[in-house]
Protein backbone atom coordinates (compact mmCIF):
# COMPACT_ATOMS: atom_id res chain seq x y z
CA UNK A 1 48.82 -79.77 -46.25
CA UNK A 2 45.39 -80.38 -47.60
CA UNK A 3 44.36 -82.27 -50.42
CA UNK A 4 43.63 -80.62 -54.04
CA UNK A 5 39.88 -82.28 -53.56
CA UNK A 6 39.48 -80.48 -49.93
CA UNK A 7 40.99 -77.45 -51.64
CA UNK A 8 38.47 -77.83 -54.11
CA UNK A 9 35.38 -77.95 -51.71
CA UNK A 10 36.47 -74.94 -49.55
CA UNK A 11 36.66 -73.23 -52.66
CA UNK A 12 33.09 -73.49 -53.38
CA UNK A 13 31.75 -72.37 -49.88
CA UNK A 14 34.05 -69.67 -50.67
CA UNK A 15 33.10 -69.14 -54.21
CA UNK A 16 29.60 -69.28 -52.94
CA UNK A 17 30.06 -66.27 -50.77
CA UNK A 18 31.69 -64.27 -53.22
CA UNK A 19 28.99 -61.91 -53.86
CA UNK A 20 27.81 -58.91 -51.64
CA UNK A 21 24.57 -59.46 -51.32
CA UNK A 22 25.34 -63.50 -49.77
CA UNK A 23 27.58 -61.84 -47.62
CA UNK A 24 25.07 -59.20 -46.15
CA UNK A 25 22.59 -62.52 -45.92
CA UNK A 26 24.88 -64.67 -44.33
CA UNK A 27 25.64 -61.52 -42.13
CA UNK A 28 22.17 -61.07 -41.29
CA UNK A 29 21.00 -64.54 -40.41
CA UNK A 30 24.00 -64.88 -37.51
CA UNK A 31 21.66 -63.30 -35.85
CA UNK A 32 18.90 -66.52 -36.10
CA UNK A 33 16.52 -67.46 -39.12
CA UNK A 34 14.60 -65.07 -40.98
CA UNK A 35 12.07 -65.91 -43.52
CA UNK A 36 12.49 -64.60 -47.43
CA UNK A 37 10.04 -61.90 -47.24
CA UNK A 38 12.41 -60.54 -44.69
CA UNK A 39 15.33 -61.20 -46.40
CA UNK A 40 13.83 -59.73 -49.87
CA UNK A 41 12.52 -56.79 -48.10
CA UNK A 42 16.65 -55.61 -47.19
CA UNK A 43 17.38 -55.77 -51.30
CA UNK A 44 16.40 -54.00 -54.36
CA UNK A 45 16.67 -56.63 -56.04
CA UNK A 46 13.71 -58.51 -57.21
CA UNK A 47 12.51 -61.65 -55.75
CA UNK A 48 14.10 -64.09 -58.47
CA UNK A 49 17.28 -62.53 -57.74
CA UNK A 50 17.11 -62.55 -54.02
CA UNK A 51 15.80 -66.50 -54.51
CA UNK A 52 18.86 -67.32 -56.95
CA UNK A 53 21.31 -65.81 -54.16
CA UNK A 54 19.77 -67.95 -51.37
CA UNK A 55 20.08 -71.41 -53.72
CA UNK A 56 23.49 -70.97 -54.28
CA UNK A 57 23.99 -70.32 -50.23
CA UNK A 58 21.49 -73.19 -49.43
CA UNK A 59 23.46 -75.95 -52.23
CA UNK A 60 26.60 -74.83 -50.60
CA UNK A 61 25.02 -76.05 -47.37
CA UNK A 62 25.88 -72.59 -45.38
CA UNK A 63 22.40 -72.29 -44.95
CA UNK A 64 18.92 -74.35 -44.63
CA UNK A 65 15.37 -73.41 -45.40
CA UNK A 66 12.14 -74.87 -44.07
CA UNK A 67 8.52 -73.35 -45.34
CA UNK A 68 6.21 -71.55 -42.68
CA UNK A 69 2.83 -71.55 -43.83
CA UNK A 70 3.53 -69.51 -47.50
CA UNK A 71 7.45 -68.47 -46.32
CA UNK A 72 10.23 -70.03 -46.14
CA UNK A 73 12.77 -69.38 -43.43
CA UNK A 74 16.77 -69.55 -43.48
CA UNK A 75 18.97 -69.90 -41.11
CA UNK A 76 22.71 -70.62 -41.32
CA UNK A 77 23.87 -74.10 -40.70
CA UNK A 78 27.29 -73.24 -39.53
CA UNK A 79 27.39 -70.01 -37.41
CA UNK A 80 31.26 -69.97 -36.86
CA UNK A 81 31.16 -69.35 -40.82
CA UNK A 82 30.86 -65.38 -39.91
CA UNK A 83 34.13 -65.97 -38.00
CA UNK A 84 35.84 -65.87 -41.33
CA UNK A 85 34.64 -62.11 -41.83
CA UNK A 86 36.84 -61.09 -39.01
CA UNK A 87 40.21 -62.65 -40.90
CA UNK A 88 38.95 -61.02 -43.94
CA UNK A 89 38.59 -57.97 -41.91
CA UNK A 90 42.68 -58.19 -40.29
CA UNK A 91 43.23 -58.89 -44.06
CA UNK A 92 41.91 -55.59 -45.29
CA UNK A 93 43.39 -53.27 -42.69
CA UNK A 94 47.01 -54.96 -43.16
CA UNK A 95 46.53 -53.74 -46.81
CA UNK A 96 45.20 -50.24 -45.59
CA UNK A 97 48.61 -50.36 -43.22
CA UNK A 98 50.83 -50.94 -45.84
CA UNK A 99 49.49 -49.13 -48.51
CA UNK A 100 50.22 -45.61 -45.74
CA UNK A 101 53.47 -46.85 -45.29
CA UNK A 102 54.46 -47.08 -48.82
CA UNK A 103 52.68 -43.86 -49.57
CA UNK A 104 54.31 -41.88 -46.63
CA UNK A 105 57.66 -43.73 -46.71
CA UNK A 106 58.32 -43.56 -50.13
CA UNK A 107 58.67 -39.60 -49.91
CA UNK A 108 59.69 -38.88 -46.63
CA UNK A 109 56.70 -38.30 -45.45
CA UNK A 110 55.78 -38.42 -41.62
CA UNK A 111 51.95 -40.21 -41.82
């Protein structure tokens, strides 16, 4: 078993990907670095926003920056991190599986 304190730091690169938009950024840079104005340019969001998402990815040290001439550019330090969307993936479609079962078992229903 793990320790409350390593329990504690997973939880923050978790916590740190808990919004949508890190997790279509993080999505986006597995395939390599992209600079902001990239990165801004997929959102509707204005740039503060889009900047405040990227800190909280970059203190969490799932990604990096370094400045191009007036850019920066991100990349993720830990590729493999995308590996977790896959588990989250099996997670939701066990929950989709169940959910039909108790739907069409619970009246007899053939799904």
């Amino acid at each position: 078993m793990i320790t409350f304190e390593e329990a504690e730091i997973r939880s923050r690169i978790i916590k740190a990907m808990s919004h949508p938009v890190r997790l279509m950024i993080i999505e986006v840079l597995k395939e390599g670095e992209l600079s902001f104005s990239k990165i801004n340019g997929m959102f509707e969001s204005d740039k503060s926003t889009v900047s405040k998402h990227l800190l909280v990815l970059k203190e969490s040290g799932i990604v990096s920056s370094k400045k191009s001439g007036s850019d920066m550019i991100y990349k993720l330090e830990v590729p493999c991190i995308t590996d977790f969307f896959g588990c989250v993936t099996a997670v939701i479609e066990n929950n989709v599986k169940r959910q039909q079962v108790c739907l069409c078992g619970g009246r007899g229903i053939s799904c």
